[in-house]
PDB file of N, CA and C in Angstrom:
ATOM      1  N   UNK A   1       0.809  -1.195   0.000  1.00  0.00           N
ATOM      2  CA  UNK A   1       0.000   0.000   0.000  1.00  0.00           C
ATOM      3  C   UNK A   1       0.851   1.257   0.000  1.00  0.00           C
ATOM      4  N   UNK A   2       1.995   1.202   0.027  1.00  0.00           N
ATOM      5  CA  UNK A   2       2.763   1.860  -0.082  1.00  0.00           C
ATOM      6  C   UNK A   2       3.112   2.934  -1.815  1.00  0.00           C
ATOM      7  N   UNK A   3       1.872   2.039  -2.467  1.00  0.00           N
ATOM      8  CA  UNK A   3       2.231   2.977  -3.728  1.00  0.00           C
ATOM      9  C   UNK A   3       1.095   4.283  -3.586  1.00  0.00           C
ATOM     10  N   UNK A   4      -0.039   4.079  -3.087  1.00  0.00           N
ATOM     11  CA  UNK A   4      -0.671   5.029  -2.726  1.00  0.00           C
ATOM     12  C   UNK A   4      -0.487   6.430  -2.231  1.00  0.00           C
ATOM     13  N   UNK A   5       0.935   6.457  -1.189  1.00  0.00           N
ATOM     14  CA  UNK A   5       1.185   7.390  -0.981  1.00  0.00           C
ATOM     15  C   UNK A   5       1.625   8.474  -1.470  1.00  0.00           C
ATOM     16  N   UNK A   6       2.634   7.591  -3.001  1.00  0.00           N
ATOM     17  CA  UNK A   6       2.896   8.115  -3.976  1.00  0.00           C
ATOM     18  C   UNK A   6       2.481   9.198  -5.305  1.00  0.00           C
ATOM     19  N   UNK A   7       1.127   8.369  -5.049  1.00  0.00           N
ATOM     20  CA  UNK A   7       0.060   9.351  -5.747  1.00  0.00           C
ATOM     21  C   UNK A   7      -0.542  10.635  -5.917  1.00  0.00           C
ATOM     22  N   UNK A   8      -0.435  11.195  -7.051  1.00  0.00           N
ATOM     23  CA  UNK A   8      -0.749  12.278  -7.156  1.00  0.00           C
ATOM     24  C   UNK A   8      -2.092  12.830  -7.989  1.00  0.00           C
ATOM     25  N   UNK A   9      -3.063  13.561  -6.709  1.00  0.00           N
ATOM     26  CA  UNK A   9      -4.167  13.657  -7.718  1.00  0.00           C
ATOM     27  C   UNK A   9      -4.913  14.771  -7.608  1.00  0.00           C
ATOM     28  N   UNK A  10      -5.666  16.234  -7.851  1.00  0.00           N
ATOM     29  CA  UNK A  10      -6.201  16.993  -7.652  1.00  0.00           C
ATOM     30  C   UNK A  10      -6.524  17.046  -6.467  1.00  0.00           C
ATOM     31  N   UNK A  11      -6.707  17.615  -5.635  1.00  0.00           N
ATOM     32  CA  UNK A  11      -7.668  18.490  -4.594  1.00  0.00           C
ATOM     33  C   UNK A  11      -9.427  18.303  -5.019  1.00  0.00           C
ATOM     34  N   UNK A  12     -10.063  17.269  -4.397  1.00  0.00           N
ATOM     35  CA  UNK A  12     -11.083  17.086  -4.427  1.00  0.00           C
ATOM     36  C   UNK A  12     -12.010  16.631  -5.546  1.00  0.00           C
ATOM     37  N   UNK A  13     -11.264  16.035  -6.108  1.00  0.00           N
ATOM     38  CA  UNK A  13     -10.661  15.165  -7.311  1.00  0.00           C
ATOM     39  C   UNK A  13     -11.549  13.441  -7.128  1.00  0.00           C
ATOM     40  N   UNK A  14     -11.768  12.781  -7.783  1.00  0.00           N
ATOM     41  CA  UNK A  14     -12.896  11.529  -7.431  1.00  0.00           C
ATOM     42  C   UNK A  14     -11.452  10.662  -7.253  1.00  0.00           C
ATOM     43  N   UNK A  15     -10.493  10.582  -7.656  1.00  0.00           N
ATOM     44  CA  UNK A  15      -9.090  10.039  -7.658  1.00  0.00           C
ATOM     45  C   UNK A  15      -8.356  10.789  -6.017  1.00  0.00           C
ATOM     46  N   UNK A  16      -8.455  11.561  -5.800  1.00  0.00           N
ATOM     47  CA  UNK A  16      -7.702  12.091  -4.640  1.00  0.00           C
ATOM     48  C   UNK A  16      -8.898  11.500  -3.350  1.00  0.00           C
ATOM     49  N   UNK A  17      -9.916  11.562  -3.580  1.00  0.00           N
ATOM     50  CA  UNK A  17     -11.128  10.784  -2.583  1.00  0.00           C
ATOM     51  C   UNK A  17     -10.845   9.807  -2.278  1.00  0.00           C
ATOM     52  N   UNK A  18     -10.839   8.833  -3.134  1.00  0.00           N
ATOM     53  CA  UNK A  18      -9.966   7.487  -3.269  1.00  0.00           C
ATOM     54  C   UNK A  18      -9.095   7.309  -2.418  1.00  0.00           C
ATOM     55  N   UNK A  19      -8.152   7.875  -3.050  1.00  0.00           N
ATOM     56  CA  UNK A  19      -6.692   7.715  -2.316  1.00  0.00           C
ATOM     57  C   UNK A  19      -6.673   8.157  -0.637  1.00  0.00           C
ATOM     58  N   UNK A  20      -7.072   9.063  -0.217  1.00  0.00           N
ATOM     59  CA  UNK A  20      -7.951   9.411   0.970  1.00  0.00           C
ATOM     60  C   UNK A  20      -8.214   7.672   2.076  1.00  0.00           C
ATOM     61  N   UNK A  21      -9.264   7.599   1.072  1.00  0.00           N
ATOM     62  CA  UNK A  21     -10.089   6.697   1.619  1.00  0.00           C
ATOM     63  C   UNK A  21      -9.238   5.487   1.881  1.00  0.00           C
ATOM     64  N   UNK A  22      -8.739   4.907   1.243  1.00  0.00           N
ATOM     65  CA  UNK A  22      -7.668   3.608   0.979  1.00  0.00           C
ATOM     66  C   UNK A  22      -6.517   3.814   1.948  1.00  0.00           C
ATOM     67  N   UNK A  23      -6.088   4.887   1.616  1.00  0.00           N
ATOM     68  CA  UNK A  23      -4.791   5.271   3.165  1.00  0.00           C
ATOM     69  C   UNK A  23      -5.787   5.118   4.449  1.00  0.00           C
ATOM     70  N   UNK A  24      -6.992   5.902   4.675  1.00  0.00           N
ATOM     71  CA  UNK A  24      -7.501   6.289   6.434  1.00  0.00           C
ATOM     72  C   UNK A  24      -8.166   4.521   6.380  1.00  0.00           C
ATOM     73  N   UNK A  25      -8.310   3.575   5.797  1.00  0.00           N
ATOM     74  CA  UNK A  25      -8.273   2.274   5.931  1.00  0.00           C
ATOM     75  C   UNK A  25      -6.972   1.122   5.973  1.00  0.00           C
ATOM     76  N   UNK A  26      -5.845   2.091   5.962  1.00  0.00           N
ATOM     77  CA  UNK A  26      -4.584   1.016   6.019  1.00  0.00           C
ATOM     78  C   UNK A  26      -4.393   0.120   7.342  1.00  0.00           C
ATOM     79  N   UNK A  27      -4.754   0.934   8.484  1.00  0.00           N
ATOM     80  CA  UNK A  27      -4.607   0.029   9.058  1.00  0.00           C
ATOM     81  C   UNK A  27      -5.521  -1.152   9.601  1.00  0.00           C
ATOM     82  N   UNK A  28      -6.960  -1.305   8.931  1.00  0.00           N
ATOM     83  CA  UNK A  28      -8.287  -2.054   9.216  1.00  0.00           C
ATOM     84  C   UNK A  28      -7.152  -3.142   8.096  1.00  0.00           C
ATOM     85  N   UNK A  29      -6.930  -3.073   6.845  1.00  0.00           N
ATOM     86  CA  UNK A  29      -6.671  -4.152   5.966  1.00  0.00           C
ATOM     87  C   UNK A  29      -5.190  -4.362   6.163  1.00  0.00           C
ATOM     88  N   UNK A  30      -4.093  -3.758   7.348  1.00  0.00           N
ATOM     89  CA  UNK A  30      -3.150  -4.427   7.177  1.00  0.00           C
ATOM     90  C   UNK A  30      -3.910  -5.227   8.312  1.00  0.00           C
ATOM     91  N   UNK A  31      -4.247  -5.125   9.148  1.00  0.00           N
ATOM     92  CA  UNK A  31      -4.795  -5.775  10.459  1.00  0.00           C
ATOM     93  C   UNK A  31      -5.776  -7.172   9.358  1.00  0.00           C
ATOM     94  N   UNK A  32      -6.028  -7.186   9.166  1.00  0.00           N
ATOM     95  CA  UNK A  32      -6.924  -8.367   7.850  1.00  0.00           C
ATOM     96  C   UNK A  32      -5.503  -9.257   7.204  1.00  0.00           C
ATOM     97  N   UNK A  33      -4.797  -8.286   6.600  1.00  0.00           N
ATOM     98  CA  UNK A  33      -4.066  -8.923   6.048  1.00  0.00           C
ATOM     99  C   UNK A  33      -2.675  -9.971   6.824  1.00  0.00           C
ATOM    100  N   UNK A  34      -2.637  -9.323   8.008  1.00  0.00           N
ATOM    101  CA  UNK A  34      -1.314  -9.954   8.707  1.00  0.00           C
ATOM    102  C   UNK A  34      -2.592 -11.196  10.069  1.00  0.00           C
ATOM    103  N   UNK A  35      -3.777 -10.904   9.959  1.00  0.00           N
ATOM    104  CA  UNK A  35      -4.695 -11.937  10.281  1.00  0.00           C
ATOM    105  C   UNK A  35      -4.524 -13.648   9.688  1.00  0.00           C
ATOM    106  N   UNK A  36      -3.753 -14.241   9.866  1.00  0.00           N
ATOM    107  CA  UNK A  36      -4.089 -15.699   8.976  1.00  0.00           C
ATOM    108  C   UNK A  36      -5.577 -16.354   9.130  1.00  0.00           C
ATOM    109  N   UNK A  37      -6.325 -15.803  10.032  1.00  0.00           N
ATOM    110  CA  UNK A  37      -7.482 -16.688  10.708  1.00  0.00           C
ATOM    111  C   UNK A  37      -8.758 -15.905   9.676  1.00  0.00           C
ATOM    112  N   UNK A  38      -8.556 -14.840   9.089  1.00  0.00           N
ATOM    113  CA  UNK A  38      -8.939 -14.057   8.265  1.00  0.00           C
ATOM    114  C   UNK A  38      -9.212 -14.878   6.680  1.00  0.00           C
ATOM    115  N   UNK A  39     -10.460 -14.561   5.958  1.00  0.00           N
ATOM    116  CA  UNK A  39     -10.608 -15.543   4.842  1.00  0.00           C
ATOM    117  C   UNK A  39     -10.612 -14.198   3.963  1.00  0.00           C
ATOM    118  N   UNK A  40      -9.956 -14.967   2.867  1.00  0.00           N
ATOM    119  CA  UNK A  40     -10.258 -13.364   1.578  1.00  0.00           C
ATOM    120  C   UNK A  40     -12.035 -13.998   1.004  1.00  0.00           C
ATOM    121  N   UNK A  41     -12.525 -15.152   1.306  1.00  0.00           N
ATOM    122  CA  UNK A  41     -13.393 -15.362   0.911  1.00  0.00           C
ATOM    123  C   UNK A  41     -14.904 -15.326   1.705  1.00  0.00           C
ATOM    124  N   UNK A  42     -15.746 -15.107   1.489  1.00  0.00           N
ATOM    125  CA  UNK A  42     -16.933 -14.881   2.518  1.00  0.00           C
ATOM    126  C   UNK A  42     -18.017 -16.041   2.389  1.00  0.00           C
ATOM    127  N   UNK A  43     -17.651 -16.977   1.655  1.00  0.00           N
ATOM    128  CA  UNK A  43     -18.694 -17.849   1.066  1.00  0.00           C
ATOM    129  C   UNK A  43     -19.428 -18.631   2.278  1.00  0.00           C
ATOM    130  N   UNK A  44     -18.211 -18.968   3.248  1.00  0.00           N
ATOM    131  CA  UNK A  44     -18.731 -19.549   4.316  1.00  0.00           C
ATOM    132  C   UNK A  44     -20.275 -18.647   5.332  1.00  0.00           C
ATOM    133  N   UNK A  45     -19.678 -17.490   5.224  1.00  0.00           N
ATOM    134  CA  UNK A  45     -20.795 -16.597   5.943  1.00  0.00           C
ATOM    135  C   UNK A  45     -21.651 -17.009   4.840  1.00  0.00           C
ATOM    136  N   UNK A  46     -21.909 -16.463   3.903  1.00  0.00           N
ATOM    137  CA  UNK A  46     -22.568 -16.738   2.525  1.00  0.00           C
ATOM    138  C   UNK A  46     -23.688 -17.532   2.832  1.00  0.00           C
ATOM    139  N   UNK A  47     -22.685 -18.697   2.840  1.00  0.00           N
ATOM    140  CA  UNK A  47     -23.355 -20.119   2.905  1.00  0.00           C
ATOM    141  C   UNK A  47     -24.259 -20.549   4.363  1.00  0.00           C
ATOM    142  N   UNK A  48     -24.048 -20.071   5.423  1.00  0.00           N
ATOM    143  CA  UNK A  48     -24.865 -20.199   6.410  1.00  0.00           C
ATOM    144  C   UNK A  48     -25.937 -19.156   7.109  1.00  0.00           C
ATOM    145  N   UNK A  49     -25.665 -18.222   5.886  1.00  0.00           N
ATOM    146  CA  UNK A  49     -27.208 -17.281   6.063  1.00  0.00           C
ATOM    147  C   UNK A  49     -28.275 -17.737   4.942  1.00  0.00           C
ATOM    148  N   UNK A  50     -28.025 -18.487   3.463  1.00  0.00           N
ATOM    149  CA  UNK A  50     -28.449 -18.997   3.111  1.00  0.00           C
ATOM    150  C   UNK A  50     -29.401 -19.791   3.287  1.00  0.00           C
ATOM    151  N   UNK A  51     -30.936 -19.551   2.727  1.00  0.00           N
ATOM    152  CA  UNK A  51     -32.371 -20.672   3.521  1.00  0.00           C
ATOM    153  C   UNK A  51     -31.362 -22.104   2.119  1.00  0.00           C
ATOM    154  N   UNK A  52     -31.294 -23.099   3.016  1.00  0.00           N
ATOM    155  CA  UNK A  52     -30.913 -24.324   2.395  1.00  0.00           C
ATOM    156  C   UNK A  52     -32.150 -24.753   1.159  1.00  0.00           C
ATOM    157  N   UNK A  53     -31.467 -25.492   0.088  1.00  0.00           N
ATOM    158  CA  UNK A  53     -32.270 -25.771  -0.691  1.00  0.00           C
ATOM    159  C   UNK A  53     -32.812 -27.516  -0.858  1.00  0.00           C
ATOM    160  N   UNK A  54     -33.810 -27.917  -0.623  1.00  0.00           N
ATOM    161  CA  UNK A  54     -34.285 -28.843  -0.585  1.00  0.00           C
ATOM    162  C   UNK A  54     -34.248 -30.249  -2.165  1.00  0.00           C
ATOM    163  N   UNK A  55     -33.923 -29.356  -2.883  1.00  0.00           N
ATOM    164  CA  UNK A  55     -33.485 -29.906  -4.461  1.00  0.00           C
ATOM    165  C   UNK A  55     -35.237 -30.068  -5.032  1.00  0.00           C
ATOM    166  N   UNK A  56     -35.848 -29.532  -4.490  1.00  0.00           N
ATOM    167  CA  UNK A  56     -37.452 -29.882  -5.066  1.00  0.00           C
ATOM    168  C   UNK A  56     -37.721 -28.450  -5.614  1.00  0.00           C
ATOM    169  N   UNK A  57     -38.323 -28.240  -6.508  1.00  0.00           N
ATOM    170  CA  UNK A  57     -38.340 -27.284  -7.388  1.00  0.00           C
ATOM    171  C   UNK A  57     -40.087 -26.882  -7.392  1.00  0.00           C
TER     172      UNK A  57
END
């Protein structure tokens, strides 16, 4: 995330918002990312809010 900082973009700019936004979240997704117990995938939640399907149509 380190290229972000790099970036250069207007003053109030839909690109400078961005970049904003993505830095004042670095540390929620390094905290995710240095998580191993952490899934990049959600299917499991997904899958158990899901009403189960009975295969009858």
């Amino acid at each position: 995330m380190a290229w972000i900082g790099k970036q250069k973009a207007s003053n109030g700019s839909r690109l400078a918002r961005v970049l904003t936004y993505a830095e004042n979240q670095r540390p929620y997704m390094m905290t995710y990312l240095e998580d191993d117990r952490c899934s990049i995938s959600n299917n499991l939640s997904e899958n158990s809010i899901r009403p189960r399907n009975s295969g009858e149509t």
